[in-house]
N, C-alpha and C. Protein backbone atom coordinates (compact mmCIF):
# COMPACT_ATOMS: atom_id res chain seq x y z
N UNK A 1 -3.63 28.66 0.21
CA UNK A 1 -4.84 27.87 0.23
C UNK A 1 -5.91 28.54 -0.64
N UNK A 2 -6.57 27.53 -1.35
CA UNK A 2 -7.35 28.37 -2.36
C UNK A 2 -8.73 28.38 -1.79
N UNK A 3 -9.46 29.57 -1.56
CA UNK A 3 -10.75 30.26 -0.71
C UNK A 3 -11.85 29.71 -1.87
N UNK A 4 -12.93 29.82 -0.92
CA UNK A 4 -13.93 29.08 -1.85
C UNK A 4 -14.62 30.03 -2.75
N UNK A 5 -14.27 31.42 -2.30
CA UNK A 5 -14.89 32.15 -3.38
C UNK A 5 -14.00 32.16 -4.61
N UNK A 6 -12.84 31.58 -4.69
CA UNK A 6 -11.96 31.75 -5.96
C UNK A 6 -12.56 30.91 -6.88
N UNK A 7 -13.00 29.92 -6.41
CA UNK A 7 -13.87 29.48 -7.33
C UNK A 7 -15.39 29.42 -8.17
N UNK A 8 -14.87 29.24 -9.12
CA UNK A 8 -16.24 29.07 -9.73
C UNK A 8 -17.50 28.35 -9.11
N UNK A 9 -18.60 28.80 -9.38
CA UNK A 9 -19.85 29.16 -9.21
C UNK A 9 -20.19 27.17 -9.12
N UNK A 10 -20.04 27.15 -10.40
CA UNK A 10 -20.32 25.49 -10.82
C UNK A 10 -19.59 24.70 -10.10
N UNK A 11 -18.20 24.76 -9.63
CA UNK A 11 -17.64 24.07 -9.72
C UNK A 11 -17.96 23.62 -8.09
N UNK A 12 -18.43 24.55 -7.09
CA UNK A 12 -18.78 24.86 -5.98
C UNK A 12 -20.27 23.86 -5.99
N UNK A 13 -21.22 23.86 -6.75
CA UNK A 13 -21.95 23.15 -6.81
C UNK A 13 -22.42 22.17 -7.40
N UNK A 14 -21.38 21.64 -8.12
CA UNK A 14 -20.88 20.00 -8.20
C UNK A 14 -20.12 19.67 -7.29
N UNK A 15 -19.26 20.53 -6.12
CA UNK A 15 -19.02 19.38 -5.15
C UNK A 15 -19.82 19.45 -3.98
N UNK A 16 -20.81 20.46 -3.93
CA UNK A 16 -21.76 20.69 -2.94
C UNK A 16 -22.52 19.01 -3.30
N UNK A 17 -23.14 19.17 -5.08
CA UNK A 17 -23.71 18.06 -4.97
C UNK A 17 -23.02 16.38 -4.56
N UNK A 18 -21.80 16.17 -5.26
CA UNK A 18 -20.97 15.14 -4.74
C UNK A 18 -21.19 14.38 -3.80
N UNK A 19 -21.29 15.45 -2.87
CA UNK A 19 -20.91 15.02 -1.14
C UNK A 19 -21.95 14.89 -0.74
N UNK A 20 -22.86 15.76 -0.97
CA UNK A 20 -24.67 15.48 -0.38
C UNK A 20 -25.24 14.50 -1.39
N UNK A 21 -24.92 14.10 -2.31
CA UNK A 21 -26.18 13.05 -2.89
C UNK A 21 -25.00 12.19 -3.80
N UNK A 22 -24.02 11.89 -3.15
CA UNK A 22 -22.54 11.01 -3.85
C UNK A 22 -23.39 9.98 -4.51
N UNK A 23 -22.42 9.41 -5.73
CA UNK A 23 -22.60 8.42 -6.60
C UNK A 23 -22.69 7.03 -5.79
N UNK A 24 -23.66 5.95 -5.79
CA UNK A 24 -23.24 4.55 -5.13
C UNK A 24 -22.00 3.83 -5.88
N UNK A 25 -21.16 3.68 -4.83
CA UNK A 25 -20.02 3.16 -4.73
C UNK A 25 -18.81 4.27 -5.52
N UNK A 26 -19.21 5.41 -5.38
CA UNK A 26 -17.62 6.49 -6.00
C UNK A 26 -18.20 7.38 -4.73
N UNK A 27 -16.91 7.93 -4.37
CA UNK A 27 -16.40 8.70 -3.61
C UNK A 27 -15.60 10.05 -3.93
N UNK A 28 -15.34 11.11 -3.60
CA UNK A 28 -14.83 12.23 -4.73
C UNK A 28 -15.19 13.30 -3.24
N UNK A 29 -13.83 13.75 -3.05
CA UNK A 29 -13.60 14.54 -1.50
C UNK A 29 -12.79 15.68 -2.20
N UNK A 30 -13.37 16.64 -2.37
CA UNK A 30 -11.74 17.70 -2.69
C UNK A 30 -10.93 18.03 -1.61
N UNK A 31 -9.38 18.13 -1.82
CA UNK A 31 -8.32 18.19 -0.99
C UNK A 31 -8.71 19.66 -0.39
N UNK A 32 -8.86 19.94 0.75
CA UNK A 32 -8.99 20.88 1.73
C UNK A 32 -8.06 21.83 1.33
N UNK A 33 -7.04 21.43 0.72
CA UNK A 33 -5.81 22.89 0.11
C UNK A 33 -5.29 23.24 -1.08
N UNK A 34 -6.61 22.92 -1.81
CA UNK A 34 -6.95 23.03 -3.08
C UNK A 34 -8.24 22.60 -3.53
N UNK A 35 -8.92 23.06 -3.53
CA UNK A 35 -11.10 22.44 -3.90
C UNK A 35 -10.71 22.28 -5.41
N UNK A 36 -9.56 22.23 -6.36
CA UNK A 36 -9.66 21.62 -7.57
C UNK A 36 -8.99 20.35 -7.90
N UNK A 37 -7.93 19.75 -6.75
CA UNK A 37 -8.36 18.55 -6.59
C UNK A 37 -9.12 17.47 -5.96
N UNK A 38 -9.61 16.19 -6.26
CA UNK A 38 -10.32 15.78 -5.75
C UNK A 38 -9.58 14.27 -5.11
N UNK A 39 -9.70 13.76 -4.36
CA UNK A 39 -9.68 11.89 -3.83
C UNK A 39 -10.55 11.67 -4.17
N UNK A 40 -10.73 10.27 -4.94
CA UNK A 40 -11.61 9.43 -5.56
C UNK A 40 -11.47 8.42 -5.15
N UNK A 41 -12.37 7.47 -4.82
CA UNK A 41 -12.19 5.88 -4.49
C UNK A 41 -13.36 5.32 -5.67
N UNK A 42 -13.38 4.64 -6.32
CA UNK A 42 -14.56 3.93 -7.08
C UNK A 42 -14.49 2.54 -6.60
N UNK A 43 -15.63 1.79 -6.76
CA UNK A 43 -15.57 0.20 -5.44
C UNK A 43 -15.52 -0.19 -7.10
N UNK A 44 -14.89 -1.45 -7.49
CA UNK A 44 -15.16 -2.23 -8.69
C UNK A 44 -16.40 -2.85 -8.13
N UNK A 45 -16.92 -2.42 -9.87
CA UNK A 45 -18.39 -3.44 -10.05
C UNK A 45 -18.65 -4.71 -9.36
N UNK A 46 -19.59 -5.13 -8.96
CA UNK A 46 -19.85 -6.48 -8.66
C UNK A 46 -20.13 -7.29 -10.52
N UNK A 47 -19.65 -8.33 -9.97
CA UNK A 47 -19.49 -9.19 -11.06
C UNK A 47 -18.74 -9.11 -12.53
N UNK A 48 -17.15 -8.32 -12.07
CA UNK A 48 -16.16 -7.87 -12.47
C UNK A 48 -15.26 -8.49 -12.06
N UNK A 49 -13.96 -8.52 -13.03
CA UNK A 49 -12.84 -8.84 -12.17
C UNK A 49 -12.34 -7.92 -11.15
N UNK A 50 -13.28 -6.78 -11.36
CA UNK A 50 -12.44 -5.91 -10.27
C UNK A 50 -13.41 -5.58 -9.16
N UNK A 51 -14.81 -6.35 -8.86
CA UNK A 51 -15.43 -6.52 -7.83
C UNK A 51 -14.60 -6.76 -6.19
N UNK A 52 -14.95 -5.71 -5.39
CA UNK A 52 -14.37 -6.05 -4.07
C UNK A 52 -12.64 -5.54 -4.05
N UNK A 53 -12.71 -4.57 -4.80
CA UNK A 53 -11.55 -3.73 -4.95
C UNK A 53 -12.23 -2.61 -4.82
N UNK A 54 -11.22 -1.37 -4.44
CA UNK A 54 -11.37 -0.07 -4.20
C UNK A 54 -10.21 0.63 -4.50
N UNK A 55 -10.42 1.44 -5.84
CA UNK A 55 -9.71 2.04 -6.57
C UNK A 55 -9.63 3.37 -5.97
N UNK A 56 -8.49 4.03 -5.83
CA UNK A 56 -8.13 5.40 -5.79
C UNK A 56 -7.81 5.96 -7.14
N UNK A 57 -8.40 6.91 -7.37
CA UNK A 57 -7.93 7.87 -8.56
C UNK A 57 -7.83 9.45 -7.70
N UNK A 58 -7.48 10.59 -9.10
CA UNK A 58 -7.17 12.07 -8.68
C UNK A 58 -7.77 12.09 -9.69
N UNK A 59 -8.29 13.62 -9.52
CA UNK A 59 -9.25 14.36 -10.31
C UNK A 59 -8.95 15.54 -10.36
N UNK A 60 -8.45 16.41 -11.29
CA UNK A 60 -8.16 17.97 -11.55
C UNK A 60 -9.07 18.34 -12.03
N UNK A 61 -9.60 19.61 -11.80
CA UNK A 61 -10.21 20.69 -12.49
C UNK A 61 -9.20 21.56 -12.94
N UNK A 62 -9.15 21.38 -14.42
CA UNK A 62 -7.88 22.22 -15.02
C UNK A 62 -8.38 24.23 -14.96
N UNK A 63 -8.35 25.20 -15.09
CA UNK A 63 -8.58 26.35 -14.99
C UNK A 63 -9.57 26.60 -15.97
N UNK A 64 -9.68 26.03 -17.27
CA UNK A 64 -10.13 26.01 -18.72
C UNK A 64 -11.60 25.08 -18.23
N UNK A 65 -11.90 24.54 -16.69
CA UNK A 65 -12.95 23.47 -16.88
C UNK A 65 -14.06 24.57 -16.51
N UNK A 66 -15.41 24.80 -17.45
CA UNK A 66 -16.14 22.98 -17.49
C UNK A 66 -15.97 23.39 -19.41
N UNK A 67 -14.84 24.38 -19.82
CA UNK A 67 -14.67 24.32 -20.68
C UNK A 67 -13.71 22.93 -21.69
N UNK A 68 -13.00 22.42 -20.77
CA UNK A 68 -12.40 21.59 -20.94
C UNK A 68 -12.58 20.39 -19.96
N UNK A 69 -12.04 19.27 -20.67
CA UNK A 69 -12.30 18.01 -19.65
C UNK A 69 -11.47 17.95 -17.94
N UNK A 70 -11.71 17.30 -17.01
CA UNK A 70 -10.86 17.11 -15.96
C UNK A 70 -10.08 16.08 -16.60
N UNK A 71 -8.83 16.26 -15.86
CA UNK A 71 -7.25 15.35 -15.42
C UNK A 71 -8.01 14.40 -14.58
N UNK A 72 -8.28 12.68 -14.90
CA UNK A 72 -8.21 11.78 -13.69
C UNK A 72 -7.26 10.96 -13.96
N UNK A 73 -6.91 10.15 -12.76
CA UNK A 73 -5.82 9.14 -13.50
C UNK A 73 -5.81 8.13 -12.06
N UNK A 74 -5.89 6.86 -12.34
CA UNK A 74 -5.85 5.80 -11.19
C UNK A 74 -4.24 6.29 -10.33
N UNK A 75 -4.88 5.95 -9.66
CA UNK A 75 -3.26 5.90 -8.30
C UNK A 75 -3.32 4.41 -7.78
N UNK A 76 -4.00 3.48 -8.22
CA UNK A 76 -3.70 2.58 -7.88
C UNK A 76 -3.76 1.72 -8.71
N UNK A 77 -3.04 0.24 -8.92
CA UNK A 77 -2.59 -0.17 -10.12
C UNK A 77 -3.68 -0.83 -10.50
N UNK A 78 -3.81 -0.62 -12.10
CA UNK A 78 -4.88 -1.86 -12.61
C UNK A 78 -4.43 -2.43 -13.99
N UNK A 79 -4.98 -4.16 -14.07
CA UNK A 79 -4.92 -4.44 -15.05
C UNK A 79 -5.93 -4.21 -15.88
N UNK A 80 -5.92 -3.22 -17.06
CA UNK A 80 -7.48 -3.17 -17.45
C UNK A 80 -6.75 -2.51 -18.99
N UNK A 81 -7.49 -2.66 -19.79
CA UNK A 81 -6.43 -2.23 -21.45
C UNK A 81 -7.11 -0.74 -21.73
N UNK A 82 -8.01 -0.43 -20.96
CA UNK A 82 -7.69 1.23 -21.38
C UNK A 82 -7.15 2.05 -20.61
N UNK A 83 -6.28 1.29 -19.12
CA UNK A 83 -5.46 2.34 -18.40
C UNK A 83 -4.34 1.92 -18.55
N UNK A 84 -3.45 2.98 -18.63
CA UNK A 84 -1.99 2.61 -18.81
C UNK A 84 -1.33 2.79 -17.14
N UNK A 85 0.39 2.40 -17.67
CA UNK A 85 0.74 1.95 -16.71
C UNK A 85 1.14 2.99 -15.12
N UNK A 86 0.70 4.19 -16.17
CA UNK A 86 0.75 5.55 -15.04
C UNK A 86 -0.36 5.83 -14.87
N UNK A 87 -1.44 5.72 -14.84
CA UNK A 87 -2.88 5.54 -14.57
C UNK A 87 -4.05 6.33 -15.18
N UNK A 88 -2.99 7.01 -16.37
CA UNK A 88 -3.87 7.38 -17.65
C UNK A 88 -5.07 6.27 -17.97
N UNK A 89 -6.17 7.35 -18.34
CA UNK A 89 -7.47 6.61 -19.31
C UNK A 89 -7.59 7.02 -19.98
N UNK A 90 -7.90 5.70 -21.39
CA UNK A 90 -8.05 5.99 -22.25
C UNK A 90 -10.43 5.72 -22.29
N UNK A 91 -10.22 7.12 -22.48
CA UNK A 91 -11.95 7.17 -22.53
C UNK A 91 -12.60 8.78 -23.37
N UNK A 92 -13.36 8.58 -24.29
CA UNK A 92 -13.92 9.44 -25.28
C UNK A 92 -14.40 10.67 -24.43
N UNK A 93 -14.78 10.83 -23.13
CA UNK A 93 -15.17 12.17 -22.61
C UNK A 93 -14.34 12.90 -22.02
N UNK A 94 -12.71 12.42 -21.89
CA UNK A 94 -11.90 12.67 -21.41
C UNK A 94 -11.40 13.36 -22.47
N UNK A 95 -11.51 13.16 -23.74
CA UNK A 95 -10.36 13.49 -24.62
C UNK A 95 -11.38 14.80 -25.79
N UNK A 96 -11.81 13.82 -26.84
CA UNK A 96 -12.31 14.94 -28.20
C UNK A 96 -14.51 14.93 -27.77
N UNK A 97 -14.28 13.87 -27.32
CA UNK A 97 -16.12 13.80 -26.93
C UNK A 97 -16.30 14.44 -25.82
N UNK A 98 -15.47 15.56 -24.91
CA UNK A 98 -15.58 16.12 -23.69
C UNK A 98 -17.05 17.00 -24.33
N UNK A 99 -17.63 17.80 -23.44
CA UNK A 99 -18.88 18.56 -23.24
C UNK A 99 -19.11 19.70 -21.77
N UNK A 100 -18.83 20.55 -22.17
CA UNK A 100 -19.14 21.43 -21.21
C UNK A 100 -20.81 20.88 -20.55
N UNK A 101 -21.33 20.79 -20.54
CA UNK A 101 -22.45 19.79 -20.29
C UNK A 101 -22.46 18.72 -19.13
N UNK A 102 -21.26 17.94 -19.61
CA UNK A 102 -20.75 17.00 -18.46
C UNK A 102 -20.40 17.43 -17.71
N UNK A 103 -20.24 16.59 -15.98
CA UNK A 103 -19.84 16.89 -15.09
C UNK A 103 -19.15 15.77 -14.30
N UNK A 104 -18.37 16.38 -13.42
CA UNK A 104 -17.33 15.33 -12.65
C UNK A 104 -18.55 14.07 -12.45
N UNK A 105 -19.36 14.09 -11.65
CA UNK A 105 -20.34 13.00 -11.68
C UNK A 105 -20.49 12.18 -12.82
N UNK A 106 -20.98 12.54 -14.40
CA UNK A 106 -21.18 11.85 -15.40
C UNK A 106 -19.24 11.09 -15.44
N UNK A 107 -18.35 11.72 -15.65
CA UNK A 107 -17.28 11.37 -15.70
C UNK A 107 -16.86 10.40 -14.95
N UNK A 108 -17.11 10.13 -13.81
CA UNK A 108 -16.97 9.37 -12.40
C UNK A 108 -17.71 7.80 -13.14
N UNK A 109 -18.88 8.13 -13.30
CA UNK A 109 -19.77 7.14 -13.48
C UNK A 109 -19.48 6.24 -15.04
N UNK A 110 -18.62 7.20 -15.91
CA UNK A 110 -18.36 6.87 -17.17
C UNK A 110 -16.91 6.04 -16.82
N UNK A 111 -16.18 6.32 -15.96
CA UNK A 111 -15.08 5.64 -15.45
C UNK A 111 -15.48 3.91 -14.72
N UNK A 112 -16.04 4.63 -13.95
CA UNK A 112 -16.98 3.02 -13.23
C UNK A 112 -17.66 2.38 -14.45
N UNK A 113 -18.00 2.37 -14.98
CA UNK A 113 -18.51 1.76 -16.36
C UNK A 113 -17.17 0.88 -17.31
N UNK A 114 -16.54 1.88 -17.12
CA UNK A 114 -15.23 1.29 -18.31
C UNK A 114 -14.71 0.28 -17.31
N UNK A 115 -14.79 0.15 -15.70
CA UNK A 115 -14.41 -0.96 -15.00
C UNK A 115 -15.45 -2.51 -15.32
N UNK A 116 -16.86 -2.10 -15.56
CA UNK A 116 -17.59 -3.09 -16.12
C UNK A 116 -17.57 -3.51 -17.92
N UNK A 117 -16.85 -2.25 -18.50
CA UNK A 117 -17.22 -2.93 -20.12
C UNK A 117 -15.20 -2.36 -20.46
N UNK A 118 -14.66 -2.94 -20.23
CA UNK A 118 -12.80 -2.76 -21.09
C UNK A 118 -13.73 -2.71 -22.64
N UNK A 119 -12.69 -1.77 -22.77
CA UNK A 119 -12.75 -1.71 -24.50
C UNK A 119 -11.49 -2.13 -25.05
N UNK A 120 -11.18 -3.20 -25.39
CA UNK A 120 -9.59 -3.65 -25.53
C UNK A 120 -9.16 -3.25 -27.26
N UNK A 121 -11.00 -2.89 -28.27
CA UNK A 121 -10.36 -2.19 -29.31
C UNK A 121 -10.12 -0.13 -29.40
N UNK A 122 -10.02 -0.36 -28.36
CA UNK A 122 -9.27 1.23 -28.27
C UNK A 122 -8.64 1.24 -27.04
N UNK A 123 -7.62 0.67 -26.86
CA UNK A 123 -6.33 0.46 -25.71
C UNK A 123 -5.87 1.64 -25.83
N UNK A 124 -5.38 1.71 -24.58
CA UNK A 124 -4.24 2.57 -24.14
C UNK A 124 -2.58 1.95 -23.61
N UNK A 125 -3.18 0.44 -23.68
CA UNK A 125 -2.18 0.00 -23.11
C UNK A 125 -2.30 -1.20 -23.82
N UNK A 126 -1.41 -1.72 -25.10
CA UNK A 126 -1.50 -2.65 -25.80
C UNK A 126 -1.65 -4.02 -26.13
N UNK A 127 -0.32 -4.31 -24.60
CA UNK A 127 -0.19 -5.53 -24.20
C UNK A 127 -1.77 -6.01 -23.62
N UNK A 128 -2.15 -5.23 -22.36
CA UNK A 128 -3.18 -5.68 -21.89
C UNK A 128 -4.22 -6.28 -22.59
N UNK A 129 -4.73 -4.86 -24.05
CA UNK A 129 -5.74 -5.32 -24.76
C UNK A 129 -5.54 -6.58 -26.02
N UNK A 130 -4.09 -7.25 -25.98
CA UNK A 130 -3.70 -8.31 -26.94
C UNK A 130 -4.31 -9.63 -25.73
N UNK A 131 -3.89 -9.75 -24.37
CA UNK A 131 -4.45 -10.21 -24.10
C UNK A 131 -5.97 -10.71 -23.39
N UNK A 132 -6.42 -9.43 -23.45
CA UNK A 132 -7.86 -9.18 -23.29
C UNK A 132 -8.34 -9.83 -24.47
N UNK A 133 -8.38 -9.87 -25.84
CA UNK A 133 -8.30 -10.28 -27.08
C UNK A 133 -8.28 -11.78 -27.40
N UNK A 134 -7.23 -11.65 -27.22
CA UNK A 134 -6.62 -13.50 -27.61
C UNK A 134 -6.97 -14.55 -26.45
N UNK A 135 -7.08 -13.84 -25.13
CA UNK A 135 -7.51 -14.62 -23.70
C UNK A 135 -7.94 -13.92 -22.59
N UNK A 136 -9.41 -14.28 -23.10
CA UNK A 136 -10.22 -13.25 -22.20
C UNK A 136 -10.15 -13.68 -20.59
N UNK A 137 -10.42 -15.09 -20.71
CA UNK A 137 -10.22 -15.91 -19.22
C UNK A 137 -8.90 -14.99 -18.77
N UNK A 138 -7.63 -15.64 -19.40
CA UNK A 138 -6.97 -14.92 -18.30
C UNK A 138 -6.71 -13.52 -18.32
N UNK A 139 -7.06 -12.99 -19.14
CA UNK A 139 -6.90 -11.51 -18.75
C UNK A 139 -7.71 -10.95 -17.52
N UNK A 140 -8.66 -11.72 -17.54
CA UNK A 140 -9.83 -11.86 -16.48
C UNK A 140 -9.44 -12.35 -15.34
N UNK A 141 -8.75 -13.44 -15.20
CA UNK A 141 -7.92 -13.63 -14.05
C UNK A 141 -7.02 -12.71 -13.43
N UNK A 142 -6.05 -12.17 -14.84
CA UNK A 142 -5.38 -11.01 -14.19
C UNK A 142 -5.29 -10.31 -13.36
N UNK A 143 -6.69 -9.70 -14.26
CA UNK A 143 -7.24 -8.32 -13.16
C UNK A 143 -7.91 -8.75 -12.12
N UNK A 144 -8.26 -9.59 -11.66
CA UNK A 144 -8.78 -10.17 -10.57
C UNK A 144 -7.38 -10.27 -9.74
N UNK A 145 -6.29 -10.97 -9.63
CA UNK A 145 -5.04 -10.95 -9.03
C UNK A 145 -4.65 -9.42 -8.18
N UNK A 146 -4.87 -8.91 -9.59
CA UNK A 146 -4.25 -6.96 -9.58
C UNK A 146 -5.01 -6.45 -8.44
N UNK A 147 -6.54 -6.80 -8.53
CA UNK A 147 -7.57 -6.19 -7.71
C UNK A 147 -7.02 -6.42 -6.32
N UNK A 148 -7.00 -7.81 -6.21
CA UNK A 148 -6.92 -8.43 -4.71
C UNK A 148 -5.45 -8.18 -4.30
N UNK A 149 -4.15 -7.53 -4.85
CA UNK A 149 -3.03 -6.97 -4.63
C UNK A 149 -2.84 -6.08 -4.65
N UNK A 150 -3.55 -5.24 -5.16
CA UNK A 150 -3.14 -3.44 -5.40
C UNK A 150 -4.55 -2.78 -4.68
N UNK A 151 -5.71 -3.33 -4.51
CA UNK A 151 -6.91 -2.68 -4.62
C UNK A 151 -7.77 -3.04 -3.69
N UNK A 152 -7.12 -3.84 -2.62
CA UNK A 152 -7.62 -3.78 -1.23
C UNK A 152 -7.15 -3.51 0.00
């Protein structure tokens, strides 16, 4: 079991903050037998297809953080064209735009965002963003389906 002094200084008080002043509608609990992973729930946006869903994701703090970005990845299924079908995201602070600067919070909130704005021209998942593209209605329907089957 990893002791709380093994960890870093920061990392101790981003989840101090987390939990005492949490994001509206994200959730982010680190696993009791490991404080570098986290349970995540994010509620989809209102006035989304993914409104009235509640997403689970995981969150790593890799050893290299806040030098490097965290590992998140949905655990629960979505139709959305920048997550793929293992629950990779595709998102700029995750990857070459990371910032020691940022924090699980900004990241959290940059995730909940990509549930209100898909970027279907930088997919991760192709099919999705062809039809995000060519048919927004139903791609929009889609993920509305996905939500109310996987995400409640």
């Amino acid at each position: 079991m990893a002791s709380q002094s093994a960890l870093p200084r920061r990392i101790l008080k981003e989840t101090q903050r987390l939990m005492g002043d949490p994001v509206p509608g994200i959730s982010a609990t680190p696993y009791v037998d490991n404080l570098r992973y986290f349970s995540v729930a994010i509620e989809g946006p209102s006035d989304t297809a993914y409104e009235l869903g509640i997403f689970q994701l995981e969150l790593f703090l890799p050893s290299e953080y806040p030098m490097s970005p965290p590992k998140v990845r949905f655990l629960t299924k979505i139709y959305h064209p920048n997550v793929d079908k293992l629950g990779r995201i595709c998102l700029d602070i995750l990857k070459d735009k990371w910032s020691p600067a940022l924090q699980i919070r900004t990241v959290l909130l940059s995730i909940q965002a990509l549930l209100s704005a898909p970027n279907p021209d930088d997919p991760l998942d192709n099919g999705v963003a062809e039809v995000w593209k060519t048919d927004e209605a139903r791609a929009l329907r889609t993920a509305k389906e996905w939500t109310a089957q996987f995400a409640r």
